[in-house]
N, C-alpha and C. Protein backbone atom coordinates (compact mmCIF):
# COMPACT_ATOMS: atom_id res chain seq x y z
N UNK A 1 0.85 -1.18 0.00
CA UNK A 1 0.00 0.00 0.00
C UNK A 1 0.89 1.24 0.00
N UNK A 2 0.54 2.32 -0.55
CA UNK A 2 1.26 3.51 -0.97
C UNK A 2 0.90 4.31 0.21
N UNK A 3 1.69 5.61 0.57
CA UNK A 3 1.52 6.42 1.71
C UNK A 3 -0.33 6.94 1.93
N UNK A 4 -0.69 7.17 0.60
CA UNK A 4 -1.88 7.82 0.39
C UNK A 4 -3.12 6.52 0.89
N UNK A 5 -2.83 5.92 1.76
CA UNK A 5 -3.87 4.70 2.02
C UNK A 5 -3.67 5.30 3.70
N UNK A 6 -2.75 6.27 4.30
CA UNK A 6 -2.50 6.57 5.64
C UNK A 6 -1.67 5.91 6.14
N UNK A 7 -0.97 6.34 7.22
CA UNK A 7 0.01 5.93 7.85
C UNK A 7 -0.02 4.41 8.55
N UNK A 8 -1.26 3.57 8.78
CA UNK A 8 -1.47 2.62 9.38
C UNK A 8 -1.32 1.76 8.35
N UNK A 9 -1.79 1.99 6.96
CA UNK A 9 -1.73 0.99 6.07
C UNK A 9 -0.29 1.24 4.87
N UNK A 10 -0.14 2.11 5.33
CA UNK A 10 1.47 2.44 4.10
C UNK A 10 2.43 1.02 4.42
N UNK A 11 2.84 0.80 3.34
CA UNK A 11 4.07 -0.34 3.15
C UNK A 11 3.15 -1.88 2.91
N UNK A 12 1.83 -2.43 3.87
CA UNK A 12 1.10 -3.40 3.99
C UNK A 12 1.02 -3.86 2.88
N UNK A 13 1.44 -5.28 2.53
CA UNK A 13 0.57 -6.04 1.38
C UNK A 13 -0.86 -6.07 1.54
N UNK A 14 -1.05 -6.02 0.33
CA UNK A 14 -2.94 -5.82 -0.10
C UNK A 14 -3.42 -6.51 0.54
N UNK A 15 -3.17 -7.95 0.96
CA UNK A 15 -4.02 -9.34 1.94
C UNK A 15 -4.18 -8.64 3.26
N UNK A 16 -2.73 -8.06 3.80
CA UNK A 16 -3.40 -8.01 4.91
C UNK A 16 -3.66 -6.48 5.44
N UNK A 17 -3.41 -5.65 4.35
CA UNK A 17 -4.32 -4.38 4.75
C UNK A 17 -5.68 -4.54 4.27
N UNK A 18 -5.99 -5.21 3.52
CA UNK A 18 -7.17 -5.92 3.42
C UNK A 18 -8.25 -6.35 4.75
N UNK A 19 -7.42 -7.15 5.28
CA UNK A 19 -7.50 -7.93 6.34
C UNK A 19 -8.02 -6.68 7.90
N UNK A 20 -6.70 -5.64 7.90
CA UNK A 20 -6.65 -4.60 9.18
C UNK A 20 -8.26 -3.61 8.74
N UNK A 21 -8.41 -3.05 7.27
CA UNK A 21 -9.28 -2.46 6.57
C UNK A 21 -10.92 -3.34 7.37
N UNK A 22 -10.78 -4.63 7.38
CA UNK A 22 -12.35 -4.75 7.74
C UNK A 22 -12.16 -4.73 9.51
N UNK A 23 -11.07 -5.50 9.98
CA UNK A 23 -11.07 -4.71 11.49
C UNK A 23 -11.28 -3.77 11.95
N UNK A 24 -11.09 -2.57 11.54
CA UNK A 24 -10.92 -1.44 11.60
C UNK A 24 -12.55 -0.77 11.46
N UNK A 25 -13.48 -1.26 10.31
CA UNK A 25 -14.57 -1.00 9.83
C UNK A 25 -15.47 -2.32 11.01
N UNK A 26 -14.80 -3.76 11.82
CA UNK A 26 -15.63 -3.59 12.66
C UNK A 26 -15.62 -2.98 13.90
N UNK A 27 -14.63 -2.81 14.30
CA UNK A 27 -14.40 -1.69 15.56
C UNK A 27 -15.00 -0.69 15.62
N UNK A 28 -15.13 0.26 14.36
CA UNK A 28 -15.76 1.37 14.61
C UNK A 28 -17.65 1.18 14.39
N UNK A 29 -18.08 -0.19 14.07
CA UNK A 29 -19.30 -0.77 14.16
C UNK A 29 -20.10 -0.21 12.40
N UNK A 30 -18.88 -0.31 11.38
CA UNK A 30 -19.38 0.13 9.87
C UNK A 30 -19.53 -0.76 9.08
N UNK A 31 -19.17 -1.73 9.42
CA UNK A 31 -19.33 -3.11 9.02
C UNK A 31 -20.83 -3.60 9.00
N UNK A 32 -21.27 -3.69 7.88
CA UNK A 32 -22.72 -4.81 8.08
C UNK A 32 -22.14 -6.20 7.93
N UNK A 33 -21.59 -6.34 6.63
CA UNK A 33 -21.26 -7.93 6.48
C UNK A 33 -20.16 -8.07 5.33
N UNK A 34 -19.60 -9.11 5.21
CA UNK A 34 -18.62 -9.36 4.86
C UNK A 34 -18.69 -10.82 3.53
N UNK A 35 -19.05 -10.65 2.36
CA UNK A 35 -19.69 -11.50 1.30
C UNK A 35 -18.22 -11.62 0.35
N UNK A 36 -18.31 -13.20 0.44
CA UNK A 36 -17.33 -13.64 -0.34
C UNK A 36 -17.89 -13.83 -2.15
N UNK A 37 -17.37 -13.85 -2.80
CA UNK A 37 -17.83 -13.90 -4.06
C UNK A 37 -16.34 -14.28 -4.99
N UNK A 38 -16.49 -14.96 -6.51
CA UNK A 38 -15.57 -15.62 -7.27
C UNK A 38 -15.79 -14.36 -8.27
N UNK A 39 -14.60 -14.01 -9.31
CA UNK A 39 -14.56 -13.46 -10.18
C UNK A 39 -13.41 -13.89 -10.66
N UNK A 40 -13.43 -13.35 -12.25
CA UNK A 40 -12.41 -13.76 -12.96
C UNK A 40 -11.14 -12.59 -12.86
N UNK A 41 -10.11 -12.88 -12.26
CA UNK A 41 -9.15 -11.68 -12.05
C UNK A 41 -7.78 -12.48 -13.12
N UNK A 42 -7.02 -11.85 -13.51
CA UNK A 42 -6.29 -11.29 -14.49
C UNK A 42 -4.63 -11.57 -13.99
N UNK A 43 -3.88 -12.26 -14.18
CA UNK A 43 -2.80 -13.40 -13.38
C UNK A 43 -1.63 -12.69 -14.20
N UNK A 44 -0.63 -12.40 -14.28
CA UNK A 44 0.50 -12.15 -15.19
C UNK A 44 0.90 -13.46 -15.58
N UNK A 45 1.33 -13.09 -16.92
CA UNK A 45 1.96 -14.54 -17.35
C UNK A 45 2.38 -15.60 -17.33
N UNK A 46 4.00 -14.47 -16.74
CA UNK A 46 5.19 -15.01 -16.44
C UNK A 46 5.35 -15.47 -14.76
N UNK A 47 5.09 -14.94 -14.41
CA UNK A 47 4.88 -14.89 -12.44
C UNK A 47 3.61 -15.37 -11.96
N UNK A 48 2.49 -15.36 -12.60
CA UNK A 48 1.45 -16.16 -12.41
C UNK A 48 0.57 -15.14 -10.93
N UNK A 49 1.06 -13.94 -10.56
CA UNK A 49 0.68 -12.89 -9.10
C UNK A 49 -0.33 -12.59 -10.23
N UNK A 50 -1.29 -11.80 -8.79
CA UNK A 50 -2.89 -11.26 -9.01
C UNK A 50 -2.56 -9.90 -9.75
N UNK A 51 -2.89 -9.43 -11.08
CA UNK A 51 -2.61 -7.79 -11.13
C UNK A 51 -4.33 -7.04 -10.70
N UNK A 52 -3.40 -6.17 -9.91
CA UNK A 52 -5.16 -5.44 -9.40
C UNK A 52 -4.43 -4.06 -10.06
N UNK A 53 -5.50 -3.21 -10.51
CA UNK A 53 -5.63 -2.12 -10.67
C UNK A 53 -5.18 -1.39 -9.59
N UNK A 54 -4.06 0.05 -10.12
CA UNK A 54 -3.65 1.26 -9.29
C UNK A 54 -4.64 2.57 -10.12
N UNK A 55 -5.75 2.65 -8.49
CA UNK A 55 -6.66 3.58 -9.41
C UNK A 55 -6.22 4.75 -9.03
N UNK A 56 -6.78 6.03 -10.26
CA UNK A 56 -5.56 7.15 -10.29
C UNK A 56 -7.08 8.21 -10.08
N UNK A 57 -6.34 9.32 -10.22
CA UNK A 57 -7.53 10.64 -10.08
C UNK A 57 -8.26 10.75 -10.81
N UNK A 58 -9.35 10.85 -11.25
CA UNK A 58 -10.49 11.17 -12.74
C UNK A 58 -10.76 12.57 -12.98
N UNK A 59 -10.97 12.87 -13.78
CA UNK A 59 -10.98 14.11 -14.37
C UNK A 59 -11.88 14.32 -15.78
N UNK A 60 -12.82 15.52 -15.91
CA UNK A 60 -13.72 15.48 -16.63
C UNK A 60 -13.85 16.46 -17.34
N UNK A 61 -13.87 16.67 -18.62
CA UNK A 61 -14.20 18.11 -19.33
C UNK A 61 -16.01 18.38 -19.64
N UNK A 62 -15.95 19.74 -19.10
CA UNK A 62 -17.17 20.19 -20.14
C UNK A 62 -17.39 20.49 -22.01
N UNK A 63 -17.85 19.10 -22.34
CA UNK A 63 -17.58 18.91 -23.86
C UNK A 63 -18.47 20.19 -24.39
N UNK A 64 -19.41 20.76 -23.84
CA UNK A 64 -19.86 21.75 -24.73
C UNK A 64 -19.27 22.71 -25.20
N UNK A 65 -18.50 23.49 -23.64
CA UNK A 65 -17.90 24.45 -23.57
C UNK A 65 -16.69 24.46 -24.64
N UNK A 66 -15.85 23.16 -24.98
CA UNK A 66 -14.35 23.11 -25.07
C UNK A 66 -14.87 22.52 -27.01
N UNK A 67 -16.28 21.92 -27.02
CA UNK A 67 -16.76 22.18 -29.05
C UNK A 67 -16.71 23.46 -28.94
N UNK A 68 -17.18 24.32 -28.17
CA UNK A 68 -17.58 25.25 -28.33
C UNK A 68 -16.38 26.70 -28.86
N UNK A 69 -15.73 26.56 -27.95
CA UNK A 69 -14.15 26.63 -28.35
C UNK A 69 -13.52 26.39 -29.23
N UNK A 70 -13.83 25.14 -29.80
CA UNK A 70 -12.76 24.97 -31.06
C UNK A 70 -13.72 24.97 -31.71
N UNK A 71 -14.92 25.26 -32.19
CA UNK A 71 -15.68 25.77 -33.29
C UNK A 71 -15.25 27.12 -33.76
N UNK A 72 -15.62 27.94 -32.64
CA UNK A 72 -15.11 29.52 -33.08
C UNK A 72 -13.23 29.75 -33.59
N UNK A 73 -12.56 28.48 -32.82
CA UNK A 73 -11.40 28.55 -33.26
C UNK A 73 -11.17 28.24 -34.94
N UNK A 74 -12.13 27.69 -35.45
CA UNK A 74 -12.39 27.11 -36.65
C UNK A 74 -12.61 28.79 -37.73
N UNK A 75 -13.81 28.81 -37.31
CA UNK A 75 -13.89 30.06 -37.78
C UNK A 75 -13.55 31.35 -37.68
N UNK A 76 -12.47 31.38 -36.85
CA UNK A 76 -11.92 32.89 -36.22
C UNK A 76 -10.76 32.27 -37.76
N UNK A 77 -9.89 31.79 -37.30
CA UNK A 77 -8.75 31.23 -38.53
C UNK A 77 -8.37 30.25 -38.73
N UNK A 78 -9.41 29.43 -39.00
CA UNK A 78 -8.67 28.50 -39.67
C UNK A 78 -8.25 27.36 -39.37
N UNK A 79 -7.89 27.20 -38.08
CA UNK A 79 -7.36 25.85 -37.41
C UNK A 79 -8.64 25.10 -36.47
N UNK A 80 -7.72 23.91 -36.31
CA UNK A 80 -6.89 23.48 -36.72
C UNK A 80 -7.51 23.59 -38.43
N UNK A 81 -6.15 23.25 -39.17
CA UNK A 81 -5.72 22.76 -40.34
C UNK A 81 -6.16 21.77 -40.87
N UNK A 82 -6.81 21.15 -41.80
CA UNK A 82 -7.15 19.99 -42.15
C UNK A 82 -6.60 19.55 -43.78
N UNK A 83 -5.84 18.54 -44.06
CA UNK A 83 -5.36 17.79 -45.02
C UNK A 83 -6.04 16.88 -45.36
N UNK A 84 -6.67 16.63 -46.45
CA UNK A 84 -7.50 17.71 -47.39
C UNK A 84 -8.43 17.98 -46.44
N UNK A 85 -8.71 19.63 -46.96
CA UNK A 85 -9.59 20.67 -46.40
C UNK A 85 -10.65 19.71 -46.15
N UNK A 86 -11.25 19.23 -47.91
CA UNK A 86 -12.47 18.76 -48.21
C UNK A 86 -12.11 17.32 -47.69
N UNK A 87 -12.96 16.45 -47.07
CA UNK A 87 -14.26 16.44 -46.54
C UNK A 87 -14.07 16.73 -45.21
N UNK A 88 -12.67 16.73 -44.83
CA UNK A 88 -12.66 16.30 -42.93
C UNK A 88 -13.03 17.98 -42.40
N UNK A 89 -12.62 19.14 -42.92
CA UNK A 89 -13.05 20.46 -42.31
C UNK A 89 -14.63 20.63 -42.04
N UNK A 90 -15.58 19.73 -42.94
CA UNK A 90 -16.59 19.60 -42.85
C UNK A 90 -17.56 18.85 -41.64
N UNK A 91 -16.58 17.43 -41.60
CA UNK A 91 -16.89 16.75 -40.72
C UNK A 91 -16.67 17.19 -39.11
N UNK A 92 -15.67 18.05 -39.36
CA UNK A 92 -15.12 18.43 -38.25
C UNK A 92 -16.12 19.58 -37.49
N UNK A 93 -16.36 20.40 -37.88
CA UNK A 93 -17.32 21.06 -37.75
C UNK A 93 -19.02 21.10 -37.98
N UNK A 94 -19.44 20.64 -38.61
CA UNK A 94 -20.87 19.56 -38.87
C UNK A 94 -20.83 18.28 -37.39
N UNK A 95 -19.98 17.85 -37.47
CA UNK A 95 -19.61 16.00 -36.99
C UNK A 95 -20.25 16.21 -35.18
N UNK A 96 -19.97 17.46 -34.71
CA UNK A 96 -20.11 17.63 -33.52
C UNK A 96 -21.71 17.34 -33.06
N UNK A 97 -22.50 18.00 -33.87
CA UNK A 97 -24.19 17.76 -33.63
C UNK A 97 -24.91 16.65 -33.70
N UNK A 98 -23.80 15.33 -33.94
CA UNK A 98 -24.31 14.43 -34.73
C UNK A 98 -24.94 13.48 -33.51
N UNK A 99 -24.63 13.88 -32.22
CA UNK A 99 -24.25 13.12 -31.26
C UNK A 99 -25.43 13.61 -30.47
């Protein structure tokens, strides 16, 4: 576990901060229950270890605002550039409403 999991769980292999994680949730009485279940998880090759996902920050644009933006950028001058003009400058600007 990486620092950003807190100081109790930094350094811990996943099993058993795993493990301290539901202690912890019954001590403080947040725990309802604890359901085992099978899934298909994803083995490396060569080493045959569990790969789990390192989930990262998410981040989201406002698509209207940022067509909106490069539309007028279209028509202020020109860009972006399109090779050939014809058909993709079209699509490019048309293509957005299509959705």
């Amino acid at each position: 576990m990486t620092e950003a999991a807190g100081a109790e769980f930094a350094g811990l292999d996943r099993y058993k901060a795993r493990e301290l994680v539901v202690e912890k949730l019954e001590e403080l009485g947040l725990l309802e229950r604890v359901v085992d279940y099978e899934f298909a998880i994803s083995k490396c090759e060569r080493c045959k270890t569990v790969l789990e996902p390192l989930t990262s920050t998410q981040w989201f644009c406002r698509m209207d605002t940022l067509r909106d933006r490069a539309l007028a950028k279209l028509r202020e001058d020109g860009t972006p550039r399109f090779v050939p003009q014809v058909p993709y400058e079209k699509v490019y600007a048309t293509g957005w409403r299509s959705a």
